[in-house]
N, C-alpha and C. Protein backbone atom coordinates (compact mmCIF):
# COMPACT_ATOMS: atom_id res chain seq x y z
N UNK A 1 46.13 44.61 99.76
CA UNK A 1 45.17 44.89 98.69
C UNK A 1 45.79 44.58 97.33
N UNK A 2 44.61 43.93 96.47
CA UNK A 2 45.96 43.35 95.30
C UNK A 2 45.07 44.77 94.38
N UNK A 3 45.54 44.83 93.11
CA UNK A 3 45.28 46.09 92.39
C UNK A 3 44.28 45.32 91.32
N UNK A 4 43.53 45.88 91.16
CA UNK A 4 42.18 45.28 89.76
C UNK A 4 42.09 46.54 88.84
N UNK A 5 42.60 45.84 87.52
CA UNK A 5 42.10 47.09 86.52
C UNK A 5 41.10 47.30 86.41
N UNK A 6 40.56 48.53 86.34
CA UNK A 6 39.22 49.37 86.15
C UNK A 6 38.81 49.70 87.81
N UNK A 7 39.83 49.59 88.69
CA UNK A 7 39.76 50.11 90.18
C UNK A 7 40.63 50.88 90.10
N UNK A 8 40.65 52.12 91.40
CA UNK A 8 41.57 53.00 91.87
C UNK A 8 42.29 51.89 92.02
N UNK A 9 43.57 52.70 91.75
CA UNK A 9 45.18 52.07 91.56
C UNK A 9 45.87 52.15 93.04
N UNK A 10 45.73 51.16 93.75
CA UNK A 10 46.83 51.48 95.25
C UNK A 10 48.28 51.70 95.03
N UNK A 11 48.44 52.70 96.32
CA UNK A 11 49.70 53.62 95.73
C UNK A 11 51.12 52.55 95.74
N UNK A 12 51.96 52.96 95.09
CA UNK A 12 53.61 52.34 94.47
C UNK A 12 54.08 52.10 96.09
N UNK A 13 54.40 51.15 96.34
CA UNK A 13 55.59 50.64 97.30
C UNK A 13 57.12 51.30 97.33
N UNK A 14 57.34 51.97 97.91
CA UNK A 14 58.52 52.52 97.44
C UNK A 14 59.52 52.95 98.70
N UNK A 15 60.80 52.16 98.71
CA UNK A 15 61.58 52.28 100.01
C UNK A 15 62.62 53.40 99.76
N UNK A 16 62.69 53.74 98.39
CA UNK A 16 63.74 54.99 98.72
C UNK A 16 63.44 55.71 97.68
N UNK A 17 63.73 56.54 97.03
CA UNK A 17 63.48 57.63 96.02
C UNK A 17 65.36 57.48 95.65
N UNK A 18 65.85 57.29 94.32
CA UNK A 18 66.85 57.58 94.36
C UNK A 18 67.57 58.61 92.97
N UNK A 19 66.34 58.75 92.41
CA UNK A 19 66.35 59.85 91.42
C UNK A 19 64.75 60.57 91.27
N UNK A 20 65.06 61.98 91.49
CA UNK A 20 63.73 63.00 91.08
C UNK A 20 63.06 62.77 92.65
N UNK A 21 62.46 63.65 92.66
CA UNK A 21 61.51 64.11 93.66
C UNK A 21 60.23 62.83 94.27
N UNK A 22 60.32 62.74 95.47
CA UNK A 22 59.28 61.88 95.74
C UNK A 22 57.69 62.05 94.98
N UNK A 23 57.26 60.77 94.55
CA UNK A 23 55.90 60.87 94.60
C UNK A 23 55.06 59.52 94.14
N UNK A 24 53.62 59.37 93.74
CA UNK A 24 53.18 58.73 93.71
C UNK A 24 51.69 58.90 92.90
N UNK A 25 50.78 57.97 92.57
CA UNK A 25 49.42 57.91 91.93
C UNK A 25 48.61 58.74 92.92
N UNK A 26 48.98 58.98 94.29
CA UNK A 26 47.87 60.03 94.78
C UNK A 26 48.81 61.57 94.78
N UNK A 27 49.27 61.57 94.20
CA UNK A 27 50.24 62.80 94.28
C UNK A 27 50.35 63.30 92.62
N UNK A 28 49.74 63.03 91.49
CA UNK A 28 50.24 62.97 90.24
C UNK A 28 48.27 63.39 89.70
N UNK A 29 47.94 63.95 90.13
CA UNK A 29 46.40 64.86 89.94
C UNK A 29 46.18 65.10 88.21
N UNK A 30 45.12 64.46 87.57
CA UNK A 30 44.52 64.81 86.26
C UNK A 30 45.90 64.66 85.46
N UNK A 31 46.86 63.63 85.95
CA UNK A 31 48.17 62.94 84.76
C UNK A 31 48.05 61.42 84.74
N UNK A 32 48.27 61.48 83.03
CA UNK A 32 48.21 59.38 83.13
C UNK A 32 49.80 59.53 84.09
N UNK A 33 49.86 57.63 84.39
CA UNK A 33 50.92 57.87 84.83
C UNK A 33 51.26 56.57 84.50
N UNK A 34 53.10 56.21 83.72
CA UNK A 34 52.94 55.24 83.34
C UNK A 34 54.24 54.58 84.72
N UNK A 35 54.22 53.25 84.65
CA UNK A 35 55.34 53.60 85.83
C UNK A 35 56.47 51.96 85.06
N UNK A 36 57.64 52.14 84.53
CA UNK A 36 58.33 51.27 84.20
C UNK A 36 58.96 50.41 85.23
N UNK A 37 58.81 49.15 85.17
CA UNK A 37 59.28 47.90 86.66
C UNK A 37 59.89 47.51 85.60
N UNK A 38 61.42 47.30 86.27
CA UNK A 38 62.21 46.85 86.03
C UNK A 38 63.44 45.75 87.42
N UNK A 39 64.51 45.11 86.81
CA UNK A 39 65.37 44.78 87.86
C UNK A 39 66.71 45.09 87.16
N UNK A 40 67.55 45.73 87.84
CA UNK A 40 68.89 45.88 87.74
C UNK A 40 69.52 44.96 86.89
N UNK A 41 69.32 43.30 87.46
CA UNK A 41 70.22 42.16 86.44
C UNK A 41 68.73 41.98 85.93
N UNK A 42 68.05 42.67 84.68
CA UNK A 42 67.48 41.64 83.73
C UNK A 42 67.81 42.56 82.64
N UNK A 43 67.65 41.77 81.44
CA UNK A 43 68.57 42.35 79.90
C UNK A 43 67.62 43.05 79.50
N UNK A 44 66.33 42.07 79.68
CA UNK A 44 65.27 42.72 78.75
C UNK A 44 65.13 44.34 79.39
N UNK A 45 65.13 44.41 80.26
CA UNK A 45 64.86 45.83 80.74
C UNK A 45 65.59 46.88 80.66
N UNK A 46 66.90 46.44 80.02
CA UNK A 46 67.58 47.60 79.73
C UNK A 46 67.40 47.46 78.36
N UNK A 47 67.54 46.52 77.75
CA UNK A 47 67.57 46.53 76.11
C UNK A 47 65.99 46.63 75.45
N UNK A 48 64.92 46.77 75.74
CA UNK A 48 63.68 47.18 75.31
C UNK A 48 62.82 48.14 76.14
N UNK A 49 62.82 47.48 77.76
CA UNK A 49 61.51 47.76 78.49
C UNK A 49 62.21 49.39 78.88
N UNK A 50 63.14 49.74 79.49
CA UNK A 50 63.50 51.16 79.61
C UNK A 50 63.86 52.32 78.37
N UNK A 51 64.24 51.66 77.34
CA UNK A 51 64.66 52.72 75.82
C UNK A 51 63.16 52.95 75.85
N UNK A 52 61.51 52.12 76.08
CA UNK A 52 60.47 52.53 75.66
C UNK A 52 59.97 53.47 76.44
N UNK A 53 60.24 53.51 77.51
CA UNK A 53 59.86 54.40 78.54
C UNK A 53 60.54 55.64 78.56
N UNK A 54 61.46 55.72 77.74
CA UNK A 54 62.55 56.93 77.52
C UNK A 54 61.61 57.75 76.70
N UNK A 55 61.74 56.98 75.62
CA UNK A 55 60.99 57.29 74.44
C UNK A 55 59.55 58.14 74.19
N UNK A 56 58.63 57.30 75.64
CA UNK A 56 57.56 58.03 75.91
C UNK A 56 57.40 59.33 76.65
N UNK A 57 58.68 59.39 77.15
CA UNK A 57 58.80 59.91 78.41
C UNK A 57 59.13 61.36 77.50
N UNK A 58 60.04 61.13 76.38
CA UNK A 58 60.41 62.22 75.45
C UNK A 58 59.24 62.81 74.97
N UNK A 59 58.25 62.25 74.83
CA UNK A 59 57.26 62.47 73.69
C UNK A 59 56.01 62.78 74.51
N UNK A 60 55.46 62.44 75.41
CA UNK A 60 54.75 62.85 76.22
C UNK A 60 54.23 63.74 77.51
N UNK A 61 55.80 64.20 77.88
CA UNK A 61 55.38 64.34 79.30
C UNK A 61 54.76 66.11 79.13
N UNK A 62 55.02 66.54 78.22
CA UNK A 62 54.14 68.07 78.01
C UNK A 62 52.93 67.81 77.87
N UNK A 63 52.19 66.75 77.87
CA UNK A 63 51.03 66.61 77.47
C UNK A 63 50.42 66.26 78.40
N UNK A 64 50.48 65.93 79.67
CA UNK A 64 49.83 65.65 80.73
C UNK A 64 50.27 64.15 80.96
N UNK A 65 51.35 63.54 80.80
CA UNK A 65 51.93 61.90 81.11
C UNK A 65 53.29 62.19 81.95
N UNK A 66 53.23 61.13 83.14
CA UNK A 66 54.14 61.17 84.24
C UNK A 66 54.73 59.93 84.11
N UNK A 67 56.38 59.64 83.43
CA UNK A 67 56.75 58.73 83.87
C UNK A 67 57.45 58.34 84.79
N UNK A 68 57.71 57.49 85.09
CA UNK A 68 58.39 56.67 86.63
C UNK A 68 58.78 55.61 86.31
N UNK A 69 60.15 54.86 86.96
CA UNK A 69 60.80 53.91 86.88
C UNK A 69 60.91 53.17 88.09
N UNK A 70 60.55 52.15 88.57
CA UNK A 70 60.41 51.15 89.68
C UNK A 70 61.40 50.08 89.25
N UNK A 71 62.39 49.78 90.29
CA UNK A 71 63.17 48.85 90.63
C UNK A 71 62.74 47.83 91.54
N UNK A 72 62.54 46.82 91.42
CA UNK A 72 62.31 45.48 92.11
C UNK A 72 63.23 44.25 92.04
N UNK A 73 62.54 43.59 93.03
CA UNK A 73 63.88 42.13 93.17
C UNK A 73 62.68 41.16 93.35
N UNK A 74 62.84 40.25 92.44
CA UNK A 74 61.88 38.80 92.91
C UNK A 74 62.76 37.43 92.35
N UNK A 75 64.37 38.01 92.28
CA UNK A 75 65.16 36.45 92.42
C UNK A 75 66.40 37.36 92.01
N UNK A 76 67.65 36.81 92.81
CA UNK A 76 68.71 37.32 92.45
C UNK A 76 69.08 38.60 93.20
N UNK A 77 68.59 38.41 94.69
CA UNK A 77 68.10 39.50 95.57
C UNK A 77 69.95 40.05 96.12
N UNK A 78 70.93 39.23 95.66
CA UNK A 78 72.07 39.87 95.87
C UNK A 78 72.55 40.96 95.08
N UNK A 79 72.07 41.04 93.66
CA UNK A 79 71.67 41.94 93.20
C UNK A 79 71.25 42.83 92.42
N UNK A 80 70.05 42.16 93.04
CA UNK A 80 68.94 43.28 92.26
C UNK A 80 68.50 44.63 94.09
N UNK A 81 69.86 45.01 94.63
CA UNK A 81 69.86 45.77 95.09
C UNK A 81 69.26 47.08 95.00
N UNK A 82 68.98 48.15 96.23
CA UNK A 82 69.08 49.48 95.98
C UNK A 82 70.82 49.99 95.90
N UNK A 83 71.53 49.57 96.30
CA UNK A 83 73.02 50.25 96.38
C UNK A 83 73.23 49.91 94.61
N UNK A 84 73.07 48.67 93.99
CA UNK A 84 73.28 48.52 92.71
C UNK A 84 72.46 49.43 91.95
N UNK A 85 71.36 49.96 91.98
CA UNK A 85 70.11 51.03 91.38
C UNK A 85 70.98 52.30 91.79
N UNK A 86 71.93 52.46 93.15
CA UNK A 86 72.70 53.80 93.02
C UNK A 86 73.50 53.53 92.09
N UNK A 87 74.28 52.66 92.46
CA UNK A 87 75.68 52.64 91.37
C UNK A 87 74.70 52.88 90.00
N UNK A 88 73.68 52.23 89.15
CA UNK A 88 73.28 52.44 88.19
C UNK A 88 73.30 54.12 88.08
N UNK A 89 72.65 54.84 88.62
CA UNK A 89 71.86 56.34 88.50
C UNK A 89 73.53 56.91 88.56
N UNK A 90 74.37 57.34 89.54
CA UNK A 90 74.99 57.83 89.99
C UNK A 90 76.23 57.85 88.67
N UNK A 91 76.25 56.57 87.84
CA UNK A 91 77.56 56.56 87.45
C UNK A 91 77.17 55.57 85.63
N UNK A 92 76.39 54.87 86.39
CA UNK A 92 76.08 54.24 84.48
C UNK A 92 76.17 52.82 84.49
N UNK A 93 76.43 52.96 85.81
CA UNK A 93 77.50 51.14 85.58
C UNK A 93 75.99 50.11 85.49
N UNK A 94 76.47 49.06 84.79
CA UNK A 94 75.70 48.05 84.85
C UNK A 94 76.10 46.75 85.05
N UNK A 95 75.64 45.71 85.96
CA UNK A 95 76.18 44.67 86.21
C UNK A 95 75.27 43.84 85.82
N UNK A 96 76.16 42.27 85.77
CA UNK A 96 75.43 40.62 85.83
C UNK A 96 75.16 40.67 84.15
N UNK A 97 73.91 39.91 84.35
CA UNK A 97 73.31 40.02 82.87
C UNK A 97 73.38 40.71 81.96
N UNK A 98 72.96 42.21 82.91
CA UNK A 98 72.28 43.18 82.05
C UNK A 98 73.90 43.33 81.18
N UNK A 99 74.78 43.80 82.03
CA UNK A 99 76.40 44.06 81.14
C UNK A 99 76.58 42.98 80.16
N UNK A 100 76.56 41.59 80.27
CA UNK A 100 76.62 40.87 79.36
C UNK A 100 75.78 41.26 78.40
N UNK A 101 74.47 40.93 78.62
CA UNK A 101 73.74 41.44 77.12
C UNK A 101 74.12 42.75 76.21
N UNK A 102 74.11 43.77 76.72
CA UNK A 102 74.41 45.60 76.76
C UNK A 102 75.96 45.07 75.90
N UNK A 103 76.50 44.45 76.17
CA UNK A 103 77.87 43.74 75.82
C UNK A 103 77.71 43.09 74.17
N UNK A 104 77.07 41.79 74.33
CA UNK A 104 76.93 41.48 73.62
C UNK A 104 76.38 41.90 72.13
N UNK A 105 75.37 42.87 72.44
CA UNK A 105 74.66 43.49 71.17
C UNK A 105 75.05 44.40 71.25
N UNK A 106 76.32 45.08 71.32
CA UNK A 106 76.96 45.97 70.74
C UNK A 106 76.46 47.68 72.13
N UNK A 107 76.01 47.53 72.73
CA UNK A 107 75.04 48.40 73.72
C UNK A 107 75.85 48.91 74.86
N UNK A 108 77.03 48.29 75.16
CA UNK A 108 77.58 48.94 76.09
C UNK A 108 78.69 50.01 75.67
N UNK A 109 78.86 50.69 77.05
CA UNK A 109 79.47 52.03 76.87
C UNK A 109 80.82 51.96 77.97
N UNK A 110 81.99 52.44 77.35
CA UNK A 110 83.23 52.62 78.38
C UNK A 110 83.28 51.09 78.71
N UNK A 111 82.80 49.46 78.72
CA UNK A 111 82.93 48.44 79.25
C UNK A 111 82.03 47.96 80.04
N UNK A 112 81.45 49.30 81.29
CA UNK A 112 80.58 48.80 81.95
C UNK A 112 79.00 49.62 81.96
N UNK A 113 78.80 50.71 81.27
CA UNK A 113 78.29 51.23 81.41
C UNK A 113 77.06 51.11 80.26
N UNK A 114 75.59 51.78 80.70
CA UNK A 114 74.56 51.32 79.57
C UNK A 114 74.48 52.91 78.87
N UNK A 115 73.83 52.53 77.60
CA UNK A 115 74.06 53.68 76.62
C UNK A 115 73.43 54.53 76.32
N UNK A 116 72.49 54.70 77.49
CA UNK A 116 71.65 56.12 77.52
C UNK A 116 71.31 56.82 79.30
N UNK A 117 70.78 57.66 79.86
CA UNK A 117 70.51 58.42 80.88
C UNK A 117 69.16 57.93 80.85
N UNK A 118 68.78 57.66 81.85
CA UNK A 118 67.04 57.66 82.32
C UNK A 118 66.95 59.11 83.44
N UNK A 119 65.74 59.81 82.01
CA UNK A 119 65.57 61.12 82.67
C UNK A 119 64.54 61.09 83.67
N UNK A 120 63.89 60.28 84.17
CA UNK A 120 62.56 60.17 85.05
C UNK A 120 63.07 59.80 86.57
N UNK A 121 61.81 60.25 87.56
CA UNK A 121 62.16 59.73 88.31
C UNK A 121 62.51 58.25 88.90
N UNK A 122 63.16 57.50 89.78
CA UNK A 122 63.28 56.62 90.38
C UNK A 122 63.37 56.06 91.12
N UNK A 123 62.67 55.31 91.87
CA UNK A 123 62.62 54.63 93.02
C UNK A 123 62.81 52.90 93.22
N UNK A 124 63.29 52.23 94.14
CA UNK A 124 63.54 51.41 94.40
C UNK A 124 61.86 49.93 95.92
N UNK A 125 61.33 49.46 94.70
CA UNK A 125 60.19 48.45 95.71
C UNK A 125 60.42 48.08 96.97
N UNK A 126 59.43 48.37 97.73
CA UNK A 126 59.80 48.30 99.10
C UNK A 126 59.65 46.44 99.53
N UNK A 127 60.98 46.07 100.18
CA UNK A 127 61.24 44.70 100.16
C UNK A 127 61.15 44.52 101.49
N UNK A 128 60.24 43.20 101.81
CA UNK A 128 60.23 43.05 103.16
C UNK A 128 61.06 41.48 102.92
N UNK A 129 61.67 41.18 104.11
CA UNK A 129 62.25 40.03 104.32
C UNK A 129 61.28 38.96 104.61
N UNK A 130 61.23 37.96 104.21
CA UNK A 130 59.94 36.82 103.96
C UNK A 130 60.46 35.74 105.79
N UNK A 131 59.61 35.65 106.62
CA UNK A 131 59.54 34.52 107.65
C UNK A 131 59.42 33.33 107.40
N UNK A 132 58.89 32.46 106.09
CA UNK A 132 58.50 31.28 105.57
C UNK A 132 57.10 30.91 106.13
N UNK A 133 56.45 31.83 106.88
CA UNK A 133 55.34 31.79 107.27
C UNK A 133 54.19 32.84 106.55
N UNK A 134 53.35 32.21 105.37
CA UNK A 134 52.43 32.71 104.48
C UNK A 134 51.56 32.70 104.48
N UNK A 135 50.27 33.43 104.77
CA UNK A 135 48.81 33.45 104.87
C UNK A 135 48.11 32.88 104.23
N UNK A 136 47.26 31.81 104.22
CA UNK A 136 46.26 31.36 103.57
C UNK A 136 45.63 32.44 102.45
N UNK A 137 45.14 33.44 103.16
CA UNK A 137 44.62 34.77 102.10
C UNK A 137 45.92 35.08 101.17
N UNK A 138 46.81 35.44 101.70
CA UNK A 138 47.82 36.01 100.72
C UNK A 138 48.15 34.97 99.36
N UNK A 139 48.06 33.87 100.02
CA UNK A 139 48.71 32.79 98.99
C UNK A 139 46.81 32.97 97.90
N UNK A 140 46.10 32.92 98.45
CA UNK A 140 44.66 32.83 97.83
C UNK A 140 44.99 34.15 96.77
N UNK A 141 44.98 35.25 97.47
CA UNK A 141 44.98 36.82 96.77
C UNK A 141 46.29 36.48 94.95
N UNK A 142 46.89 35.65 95.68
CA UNK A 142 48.20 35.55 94.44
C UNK A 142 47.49 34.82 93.48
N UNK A 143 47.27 34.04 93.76
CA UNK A 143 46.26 32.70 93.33
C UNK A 143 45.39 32.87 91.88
N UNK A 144 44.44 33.61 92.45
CA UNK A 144 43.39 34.45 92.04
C UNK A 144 43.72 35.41 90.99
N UNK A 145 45.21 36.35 91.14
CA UNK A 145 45.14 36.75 90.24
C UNK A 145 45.82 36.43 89.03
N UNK A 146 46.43 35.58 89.07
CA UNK A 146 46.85 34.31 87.82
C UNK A 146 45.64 33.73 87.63
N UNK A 147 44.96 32.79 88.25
CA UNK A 147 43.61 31.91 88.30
C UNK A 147 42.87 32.71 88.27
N UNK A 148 42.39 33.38 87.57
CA UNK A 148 40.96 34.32 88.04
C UNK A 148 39.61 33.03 88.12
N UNK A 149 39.89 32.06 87.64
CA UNK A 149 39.01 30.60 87.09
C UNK A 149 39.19 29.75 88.81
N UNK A 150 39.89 30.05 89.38
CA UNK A 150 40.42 28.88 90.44
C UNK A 150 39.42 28.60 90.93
N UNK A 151 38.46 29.01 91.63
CA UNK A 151 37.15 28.70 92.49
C UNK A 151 36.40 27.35 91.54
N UNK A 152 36.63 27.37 89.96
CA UNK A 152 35.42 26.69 89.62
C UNK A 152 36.65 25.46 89.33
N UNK A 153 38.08 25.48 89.48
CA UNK A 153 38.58 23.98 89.15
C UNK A 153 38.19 22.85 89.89
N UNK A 154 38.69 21.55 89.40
CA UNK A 154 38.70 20.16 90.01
C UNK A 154 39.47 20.20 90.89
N UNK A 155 39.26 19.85 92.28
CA UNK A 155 39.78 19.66 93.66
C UNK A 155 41.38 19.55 93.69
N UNK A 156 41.64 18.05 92.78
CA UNK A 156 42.85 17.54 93.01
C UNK A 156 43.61 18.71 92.67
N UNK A 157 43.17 19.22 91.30
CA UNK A 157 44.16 20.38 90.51
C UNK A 157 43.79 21.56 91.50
N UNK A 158 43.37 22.37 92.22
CA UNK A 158 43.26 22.93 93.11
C UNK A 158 44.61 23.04 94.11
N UNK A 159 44.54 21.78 94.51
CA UNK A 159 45.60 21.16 95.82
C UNK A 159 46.69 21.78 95.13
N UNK A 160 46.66 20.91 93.66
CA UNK A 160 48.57 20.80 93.21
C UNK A 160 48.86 22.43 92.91
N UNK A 161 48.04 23.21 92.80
CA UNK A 161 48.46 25.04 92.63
C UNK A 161 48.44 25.33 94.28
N UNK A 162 47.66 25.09 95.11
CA UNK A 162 48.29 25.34 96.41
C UNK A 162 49.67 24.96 96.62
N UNK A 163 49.98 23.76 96.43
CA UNK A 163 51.29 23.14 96.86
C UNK A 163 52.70 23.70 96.24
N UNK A 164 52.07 23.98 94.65
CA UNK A 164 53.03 25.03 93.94
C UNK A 164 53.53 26.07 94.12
N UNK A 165 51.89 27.07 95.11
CA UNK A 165 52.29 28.38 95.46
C UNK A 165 52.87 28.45 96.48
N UNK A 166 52.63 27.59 97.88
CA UNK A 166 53.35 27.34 98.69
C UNK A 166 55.10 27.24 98.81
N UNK A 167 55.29 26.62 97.82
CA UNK A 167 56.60 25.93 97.44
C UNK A 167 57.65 27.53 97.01
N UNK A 168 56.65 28.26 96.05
CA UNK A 168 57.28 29.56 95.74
C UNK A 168 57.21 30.38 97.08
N UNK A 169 56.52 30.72 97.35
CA UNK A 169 56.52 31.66 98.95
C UNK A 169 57.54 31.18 99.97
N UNK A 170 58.09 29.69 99.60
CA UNK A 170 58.88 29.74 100.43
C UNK A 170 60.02 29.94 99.95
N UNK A 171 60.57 29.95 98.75
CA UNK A 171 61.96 30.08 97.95
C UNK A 171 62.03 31.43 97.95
N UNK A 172 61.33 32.11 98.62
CA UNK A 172 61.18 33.61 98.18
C UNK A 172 61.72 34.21 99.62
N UNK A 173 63.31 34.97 99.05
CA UNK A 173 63.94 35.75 100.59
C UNK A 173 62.82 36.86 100.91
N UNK A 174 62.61 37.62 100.19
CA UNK A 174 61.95 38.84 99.80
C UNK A 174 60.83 39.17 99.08
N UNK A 175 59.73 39.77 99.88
CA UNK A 175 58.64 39.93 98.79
C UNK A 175 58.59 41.10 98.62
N UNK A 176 57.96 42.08 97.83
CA UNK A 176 58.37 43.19 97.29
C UNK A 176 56.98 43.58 96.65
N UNK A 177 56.51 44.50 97.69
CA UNK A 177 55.49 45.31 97.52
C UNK A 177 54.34 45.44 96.63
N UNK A 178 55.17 46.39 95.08
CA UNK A 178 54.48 46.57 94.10
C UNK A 178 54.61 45.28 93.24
N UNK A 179 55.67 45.06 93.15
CA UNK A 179 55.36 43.52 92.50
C UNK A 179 54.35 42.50 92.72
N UNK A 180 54.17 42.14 94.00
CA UNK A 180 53.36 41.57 94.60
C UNK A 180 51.79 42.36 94.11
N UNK A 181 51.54 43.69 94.77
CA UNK A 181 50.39 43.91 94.90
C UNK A 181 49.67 44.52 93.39
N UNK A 182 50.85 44.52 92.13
CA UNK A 182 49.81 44.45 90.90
C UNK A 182 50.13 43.01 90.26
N UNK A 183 50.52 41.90 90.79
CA UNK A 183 50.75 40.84 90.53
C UNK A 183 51.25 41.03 89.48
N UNK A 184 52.74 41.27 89.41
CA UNK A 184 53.32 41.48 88.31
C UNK A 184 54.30 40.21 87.45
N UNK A 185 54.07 39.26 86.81
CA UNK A 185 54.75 37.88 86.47
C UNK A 185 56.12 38.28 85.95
N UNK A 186 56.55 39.23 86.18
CA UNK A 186 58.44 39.21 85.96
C UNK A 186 58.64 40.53 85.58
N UNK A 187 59.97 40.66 85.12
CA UNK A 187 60.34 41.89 84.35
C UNK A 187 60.93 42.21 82.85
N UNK A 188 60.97 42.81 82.05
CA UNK A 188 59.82 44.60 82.20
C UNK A 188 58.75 44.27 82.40
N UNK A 189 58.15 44.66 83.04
CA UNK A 189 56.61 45.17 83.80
C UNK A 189 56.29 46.79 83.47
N UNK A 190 54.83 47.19 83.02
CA UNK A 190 54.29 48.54 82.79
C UNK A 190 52.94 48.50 83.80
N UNK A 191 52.77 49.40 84.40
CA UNK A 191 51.94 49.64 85.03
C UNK A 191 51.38 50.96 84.17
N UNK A 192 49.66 51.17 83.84
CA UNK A 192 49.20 52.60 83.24
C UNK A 192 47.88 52.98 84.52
N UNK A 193 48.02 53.84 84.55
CA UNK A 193 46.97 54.57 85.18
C UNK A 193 46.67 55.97 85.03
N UNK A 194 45.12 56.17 84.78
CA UNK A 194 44.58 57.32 83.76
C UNK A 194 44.27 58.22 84.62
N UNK A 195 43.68 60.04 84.06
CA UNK A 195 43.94 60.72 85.11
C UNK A 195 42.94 60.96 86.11
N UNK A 196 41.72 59.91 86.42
CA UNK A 196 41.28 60.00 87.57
C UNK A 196 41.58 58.97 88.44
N UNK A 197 43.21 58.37 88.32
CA UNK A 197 43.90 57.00 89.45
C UNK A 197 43.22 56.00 89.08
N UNK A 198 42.44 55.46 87.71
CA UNK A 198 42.54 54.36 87.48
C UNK A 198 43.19 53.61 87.03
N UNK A 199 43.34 52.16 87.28
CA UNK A 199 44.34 51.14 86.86
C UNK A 199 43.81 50.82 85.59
N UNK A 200 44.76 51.30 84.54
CA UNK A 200 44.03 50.59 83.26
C UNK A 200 44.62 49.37 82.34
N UNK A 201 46.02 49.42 82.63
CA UNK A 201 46.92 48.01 82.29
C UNK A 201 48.05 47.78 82.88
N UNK A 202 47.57 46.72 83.39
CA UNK A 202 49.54 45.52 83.67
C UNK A 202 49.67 44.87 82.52
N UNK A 203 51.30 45.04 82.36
CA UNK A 203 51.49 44.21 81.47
C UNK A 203 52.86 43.77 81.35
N UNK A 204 53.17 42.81 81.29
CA UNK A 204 54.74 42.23 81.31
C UNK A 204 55.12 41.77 79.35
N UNK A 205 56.46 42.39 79.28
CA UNK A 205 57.08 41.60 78.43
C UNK A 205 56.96 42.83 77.29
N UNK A 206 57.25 42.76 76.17
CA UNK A 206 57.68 43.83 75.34
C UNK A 206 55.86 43.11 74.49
N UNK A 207 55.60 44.21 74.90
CA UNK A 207 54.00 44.34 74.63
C UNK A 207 53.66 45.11 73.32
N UNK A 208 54.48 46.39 72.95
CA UNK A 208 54.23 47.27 71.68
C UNK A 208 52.92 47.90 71.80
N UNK A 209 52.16 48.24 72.75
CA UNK A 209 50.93 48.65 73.02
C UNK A 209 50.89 50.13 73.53
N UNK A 210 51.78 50.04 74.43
CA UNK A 210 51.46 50.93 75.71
C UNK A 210 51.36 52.25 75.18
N UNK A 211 52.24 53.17 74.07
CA UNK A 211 51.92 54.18 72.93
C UNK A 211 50.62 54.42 72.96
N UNK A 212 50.27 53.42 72.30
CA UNK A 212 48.97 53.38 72.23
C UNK A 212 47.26 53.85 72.92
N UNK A 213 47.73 53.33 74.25
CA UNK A 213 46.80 53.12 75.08
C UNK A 213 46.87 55.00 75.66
N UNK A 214 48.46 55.49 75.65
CA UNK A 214 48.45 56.58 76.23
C UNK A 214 48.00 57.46 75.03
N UNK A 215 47.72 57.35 74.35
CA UNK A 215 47.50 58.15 72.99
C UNK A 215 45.98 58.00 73.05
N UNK A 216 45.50 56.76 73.21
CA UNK A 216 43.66 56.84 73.77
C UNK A 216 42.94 57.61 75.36
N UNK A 217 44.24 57.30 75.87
CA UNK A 217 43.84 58.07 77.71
C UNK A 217 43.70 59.56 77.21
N UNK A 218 44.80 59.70 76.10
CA UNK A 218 44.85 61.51 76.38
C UNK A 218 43.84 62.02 75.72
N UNK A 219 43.10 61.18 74.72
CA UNK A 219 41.52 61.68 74.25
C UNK A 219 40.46 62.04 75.48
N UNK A 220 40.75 61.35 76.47
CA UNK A 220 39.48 61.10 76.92
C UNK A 220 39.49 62.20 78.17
């Protein structure tokens, strides 16, 4: 099932819990819930997409807002691990990119470590190992939600986005749940959902919105 905003939100993919108490969008009753996707090696997600989620997380959660932090892998699957998401929680450490960047702009701590605590819970996307064998529907369902237009293109251009998506499904060790099923185009990724489990925004990339939107949910 892929996820459509302004539909009930299908629940988070989630293979381990490795900080805070299990749970999920059917478990989180009359609370927005915002949920931060991130990957272990990407910069942006430690240097914008998680300080914002801190931030909200400070400022909101007495008010009826649940945040959550989702770990995913959609390249670099050596690691964008769950054992690397422990070492993260457990101790601080940060590797690959993310340390270089955290490095570079002055952000790291002790050498390896990033320069704040994520107080929310966390869990790690449930990753299935890919066969190279991909469903017509599935590849369609992906399709579609990049193309929402695809049905009405010209044939040839049709083909060459099949052949494209094809080409990715197969470079792909691992597909990964929530990524997949709110069609999420990279990381930081925000997922919002309001407090009767509707999906009200995906959104990738340092957006400056999301404040916002939770500051309009809690009117309503």
């Amino acid at each position: 099932m892929i996820a459509q905003i302004g539909q009930k939100a299908p629940n988070l993919g989630v293979s381990k819990w490795v900080q805070g108490m299990p749970t999920n969008f059917d478990q989180e009753k009359d609370r927005i819930v915002l949920v931060e996707v991130f990957q272990v090696n990407c910069p942006g997600c430690f240097l914008y997409g998680l300080p914002e989620a801190i931030s909200i997380y400070q400022k909101y959660r007495s008010e009826g807002v649940t945040v959550l932090g989702l770990a995913t892998a959609f390249e670099d699957f050596d690691k964008n691990t769950v054992e690397n998401l422990e070492l993260l929680i457990k101790t601080g450490e940060v590797i690959g990119e993310t340390k270089g960047a955290l490095s570079k702009y002055g952000r790291i701590v002790d050498g390896n470590k990033m320069p704040y605590k994520i107080p929310f819970p966390l869990g790690m996307d449930l990753l299935t190992k890919e066969t190279g064998n991909v469903s017509s529907e599935k590849m369609m369902d992906f399709i579609k939600s990049q193309l929402p237009d695809f049905d009405s293109q010209p044939e040839d251009y049709k083909a060459q986005i099949m052949q494209r998506v094809k080409e990715y499904f197969k470079s792909k060790e691992y597909s990964a749940h929530t990524f997949d099923t709110f069609s999420l185009r990279g990381t930081p990724s925000t997922i919002l959902v309001d407090r009767k489990g509707i999906l009200r925004d995906v959104s990738f990339g340092q957006t400056g919105h999301i404040e916002q939107m939770i500051q309009e949910l809690l009117k309503e």
